[in-house]
Each structure stands twice: as structure tokens, then as C-alpha cells.
Protein backbone atom coordinates (compact mmCIF):
# COMPACT_ATOMS: atom_id res chain seq x y z
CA UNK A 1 97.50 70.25 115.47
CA UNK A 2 96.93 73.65 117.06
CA UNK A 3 98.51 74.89 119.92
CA UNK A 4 97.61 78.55 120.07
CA UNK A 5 94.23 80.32 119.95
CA UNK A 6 95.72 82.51 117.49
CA UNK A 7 93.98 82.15 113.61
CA UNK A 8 95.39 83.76 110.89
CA UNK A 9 93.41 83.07 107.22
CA UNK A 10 94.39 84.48 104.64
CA UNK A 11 92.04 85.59 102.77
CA UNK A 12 91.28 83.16 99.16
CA UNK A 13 94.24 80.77 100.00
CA UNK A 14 92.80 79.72 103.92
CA UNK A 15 95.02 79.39 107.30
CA UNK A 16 98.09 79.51 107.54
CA UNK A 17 99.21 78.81 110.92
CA UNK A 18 101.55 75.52 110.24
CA UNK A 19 101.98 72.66 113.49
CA UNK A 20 104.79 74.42 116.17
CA UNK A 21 104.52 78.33 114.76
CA UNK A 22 102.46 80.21 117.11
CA UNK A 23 102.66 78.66 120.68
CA UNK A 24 103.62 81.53 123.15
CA UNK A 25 103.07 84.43 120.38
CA UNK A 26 102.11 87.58 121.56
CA UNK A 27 99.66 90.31 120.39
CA UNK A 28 99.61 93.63 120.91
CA UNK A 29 96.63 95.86 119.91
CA UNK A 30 96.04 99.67 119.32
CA UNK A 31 93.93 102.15 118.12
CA UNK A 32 95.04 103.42 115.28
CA UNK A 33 95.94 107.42 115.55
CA UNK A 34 92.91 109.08 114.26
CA UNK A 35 91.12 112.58 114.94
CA UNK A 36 92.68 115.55 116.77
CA UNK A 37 91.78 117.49 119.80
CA UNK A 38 90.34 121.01 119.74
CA UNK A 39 89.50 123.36 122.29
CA UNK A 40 86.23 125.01 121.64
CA UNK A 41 85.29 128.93 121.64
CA UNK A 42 84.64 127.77 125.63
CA UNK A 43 87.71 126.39 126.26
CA UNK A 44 86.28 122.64 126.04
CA UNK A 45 88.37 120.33 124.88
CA UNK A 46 86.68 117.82 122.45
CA UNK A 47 87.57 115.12 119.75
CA UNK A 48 87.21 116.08 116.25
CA UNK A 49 87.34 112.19 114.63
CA UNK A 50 84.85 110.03 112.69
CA UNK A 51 83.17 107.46 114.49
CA UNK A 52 83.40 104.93 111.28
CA UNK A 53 87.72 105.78 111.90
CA UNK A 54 87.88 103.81 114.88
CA UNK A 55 90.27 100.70 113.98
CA UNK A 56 92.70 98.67 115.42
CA UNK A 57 96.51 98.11 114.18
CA UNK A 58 98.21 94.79 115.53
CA UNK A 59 101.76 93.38 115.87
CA UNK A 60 102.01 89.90 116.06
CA UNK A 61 105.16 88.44 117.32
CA UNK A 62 106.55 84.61 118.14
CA UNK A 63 109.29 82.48 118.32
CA UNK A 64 108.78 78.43 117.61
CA UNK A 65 109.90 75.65 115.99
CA UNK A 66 108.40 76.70 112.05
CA UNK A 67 107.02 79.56 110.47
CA UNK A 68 103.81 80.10 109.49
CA UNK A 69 102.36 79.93 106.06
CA UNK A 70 103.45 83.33 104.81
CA UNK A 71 103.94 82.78 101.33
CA UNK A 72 102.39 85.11 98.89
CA UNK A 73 101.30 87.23 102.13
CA UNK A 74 103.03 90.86 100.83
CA UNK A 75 102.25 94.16 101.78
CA UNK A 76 98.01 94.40 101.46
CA UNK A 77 97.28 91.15 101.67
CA UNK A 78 94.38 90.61 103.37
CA UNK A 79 94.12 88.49 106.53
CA UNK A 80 90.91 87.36 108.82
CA UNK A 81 92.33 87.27 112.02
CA UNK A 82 91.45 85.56 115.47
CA UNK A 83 93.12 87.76 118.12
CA UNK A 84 94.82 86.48 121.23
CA UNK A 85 94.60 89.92 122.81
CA UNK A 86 91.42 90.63 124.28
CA UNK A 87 88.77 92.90 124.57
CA UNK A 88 86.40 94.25 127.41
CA UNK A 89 83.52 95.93 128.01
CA UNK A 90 81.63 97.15 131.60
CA UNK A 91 78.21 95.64 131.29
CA UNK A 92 75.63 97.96 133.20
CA UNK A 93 73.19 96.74 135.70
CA UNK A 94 69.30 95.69 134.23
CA UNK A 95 71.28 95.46 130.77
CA UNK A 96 69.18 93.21 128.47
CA UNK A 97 71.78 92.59 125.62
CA UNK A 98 75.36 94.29 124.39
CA UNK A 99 76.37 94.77 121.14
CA UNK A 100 79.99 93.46 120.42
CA UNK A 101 82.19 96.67 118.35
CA UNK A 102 83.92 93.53 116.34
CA UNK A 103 82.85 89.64 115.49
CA UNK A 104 84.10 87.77 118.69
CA UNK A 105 85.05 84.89 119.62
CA UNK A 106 85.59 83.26 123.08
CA UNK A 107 83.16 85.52 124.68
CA UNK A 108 83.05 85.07 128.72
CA UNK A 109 80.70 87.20 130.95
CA UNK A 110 81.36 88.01 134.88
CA UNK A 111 80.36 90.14 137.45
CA UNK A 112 82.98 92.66 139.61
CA UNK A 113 83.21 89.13 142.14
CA UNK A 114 84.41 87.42 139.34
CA UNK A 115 81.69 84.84 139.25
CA UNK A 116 80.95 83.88 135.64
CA UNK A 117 77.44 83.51 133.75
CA UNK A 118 76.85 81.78 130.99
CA UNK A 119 76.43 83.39 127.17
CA UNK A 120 73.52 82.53 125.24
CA UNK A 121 73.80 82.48 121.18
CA UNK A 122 75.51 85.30 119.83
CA UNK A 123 73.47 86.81 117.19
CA UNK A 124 74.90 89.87 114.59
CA UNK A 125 77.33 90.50 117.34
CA UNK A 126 74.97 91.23 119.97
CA UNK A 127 75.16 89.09 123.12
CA UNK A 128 71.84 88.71 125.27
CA UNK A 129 72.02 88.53 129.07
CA UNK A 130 70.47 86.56 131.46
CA UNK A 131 67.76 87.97 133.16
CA UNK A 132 69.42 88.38 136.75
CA UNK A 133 72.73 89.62 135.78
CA UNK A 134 73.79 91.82 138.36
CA UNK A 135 76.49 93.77 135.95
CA UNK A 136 79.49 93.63 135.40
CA UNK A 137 81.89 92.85 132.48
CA UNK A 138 82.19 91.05 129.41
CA UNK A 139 85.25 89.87 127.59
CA UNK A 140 85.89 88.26 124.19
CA UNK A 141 88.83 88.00 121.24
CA UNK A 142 87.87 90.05 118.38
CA UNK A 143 88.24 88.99 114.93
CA UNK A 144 89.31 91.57 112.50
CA UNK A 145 89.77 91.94 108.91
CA UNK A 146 93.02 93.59 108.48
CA UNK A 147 95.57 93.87 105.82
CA UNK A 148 99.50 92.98 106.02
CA UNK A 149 101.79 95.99 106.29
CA UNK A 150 105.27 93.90 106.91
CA UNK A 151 106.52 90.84 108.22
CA UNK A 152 110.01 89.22 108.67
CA UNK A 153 110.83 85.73 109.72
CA UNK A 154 113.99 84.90 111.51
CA UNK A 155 115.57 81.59 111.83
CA UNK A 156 118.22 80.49 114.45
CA UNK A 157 119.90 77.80 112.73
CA UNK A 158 121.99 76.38 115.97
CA UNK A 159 119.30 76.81 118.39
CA UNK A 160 116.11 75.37 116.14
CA UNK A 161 113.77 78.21 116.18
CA UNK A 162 112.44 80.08 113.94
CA UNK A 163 111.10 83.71 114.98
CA UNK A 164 108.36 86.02 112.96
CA UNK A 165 106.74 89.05 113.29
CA UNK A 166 103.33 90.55 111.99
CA UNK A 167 102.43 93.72 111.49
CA UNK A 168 98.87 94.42 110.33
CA UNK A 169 96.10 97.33 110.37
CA UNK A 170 92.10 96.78 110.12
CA UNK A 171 90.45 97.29 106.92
């Protein structure tokens, strides 16, 4: 039984989302700080950060009826994980194909009306249009390989719910 679009794997032991311990969970997701701006000899201000830097950190929070399968999930463990939170991307006009930054799921494309189109095979994360799309956007959930900084669980003995809280950063 799985109530929640969220996946969490653990990596070498599988998933461990458990029945009733992710419905209504929420995600947030962030790049992580990276770089510094600088002001050049022109008074320009630019980024000074490696392209390869650009990850994601996560927090993960939910209250249910269980808790998920956290054992043996310490600090650095590494999880594969199927976001909630979503990401978007403009699509251009006369695009052929757009490359996905991250392996996605649930991938939906529209135009600025809101009328949707339907996605052909993803292939090495690159999506291929349909001939006549006008432009517009495309969304999907990423899935990211990220390791376990902390968790807690939290249990609410009288009221039957247990409460947890990830907090993880891309590999």
C-alpha cells in the first residue's frame, strides 16, 4: 500500500516507506549555498561557482500513523529519492527536445494556456517534443541521490501519530 508519491530507497537494503508513514509529507527543496559574487574590474557583478556544484539539499517532513523504515539510516547513508517537490523548466518555441538537469519522474508538458501535450519516451533524461508544440513549460519530480544528514522521529502516544523529519543533501 502506497499512499504518497514520495520514494525513499535506501540504498543496498531497498524502500523504506512502511503502509500510513508518508501521506501529507512535505518537501522542501534548495540549492545548496555554493559560489560567491564578485564585482569585476567594470563593476559587473558575476558568479564565481562551478557548474558541476549545483545540488540540491532537502527536508522531508510528515506526520502519520508509523514511521518509516529508518533503521540503520545514520548520518551518510545514502538514499535514492523520488521527490514530491517539483521542478520546472520554460520550454522555448520550435524546441525539438529538453534535457532534464536530474532523472525525473512524472514528467507533464503544457503550454502558457495550460493545455497539456503528451511526453514521448524519455531517453538519458532528454524529453523529445512534439512537432507543433507551441512552447511553453515542462514539469517533472526529480530523483536525486542524496545522503542522510539527520533525522528524528516523534511519536504522540495519546493522539496515535507518529511524526519524522528528513534532512538530506545530493551526492
Amino acid at each position: 500500500m502506497n499512499d504518497t508519491d514520495l520514494t525513499l530507497e535506501i540504498i543496498g537494503k531497498g524502500d523504506s516507506i512502511t503502509p500510513f508513514s508518508a501521506r501529507e509529507c512535505t518537501q522542501t527543496l534548495s540549492p545548496i549555498p555554493q559560489g560567491i559574487l564578485r564585482r569585476t574590474i567594470n563593476g559587473v557583478l558575476v558568479c564565481v561557482a562551478h557548474k558541476g556544484h549545483r545540488k540540491f539539499q532537502s527536508t522531508l517532513t510528515c506526520r502519520d500513523k508509523a514511521a518509516p523504515a529508518f533503521e540503520g539510516a545514520w548520518k551518510g547513508t545514502l538514499l535514492k529519492v523520488g521527490c514530491i517537490q517539483s521542478i520546472t523548466q520554460i520550454v522555448p518555441r520550435s524546441t525539438e527536445r529538453v534535457q532534464l538537469e536530474r532523472e525525473g519522474i512524472s514528467i507533464h508538458l503544457y503550454e502558457s494556456s495550460g493545455k497539456t501535450w503528451p511526453v514521448q519516451e524519455v531517453a538519458d533524461c532528454w524529453v523529445p517534443l512534439p512537432r507543433d508544440f507551441p512552447g511553453g513549460f515542462l514539469t517533472y519530480r526529480p530523483v536525486l541521490l542524496m545522503m542522510v544528514k539527520e533525522y528524528s522521529l516523534e511519536t504522540d502516544e495519546w493522539g496515535l501519530s507518529v511524526g519524522w523529519k528528513l534532512e538530506l543533501e545530493e551526492v
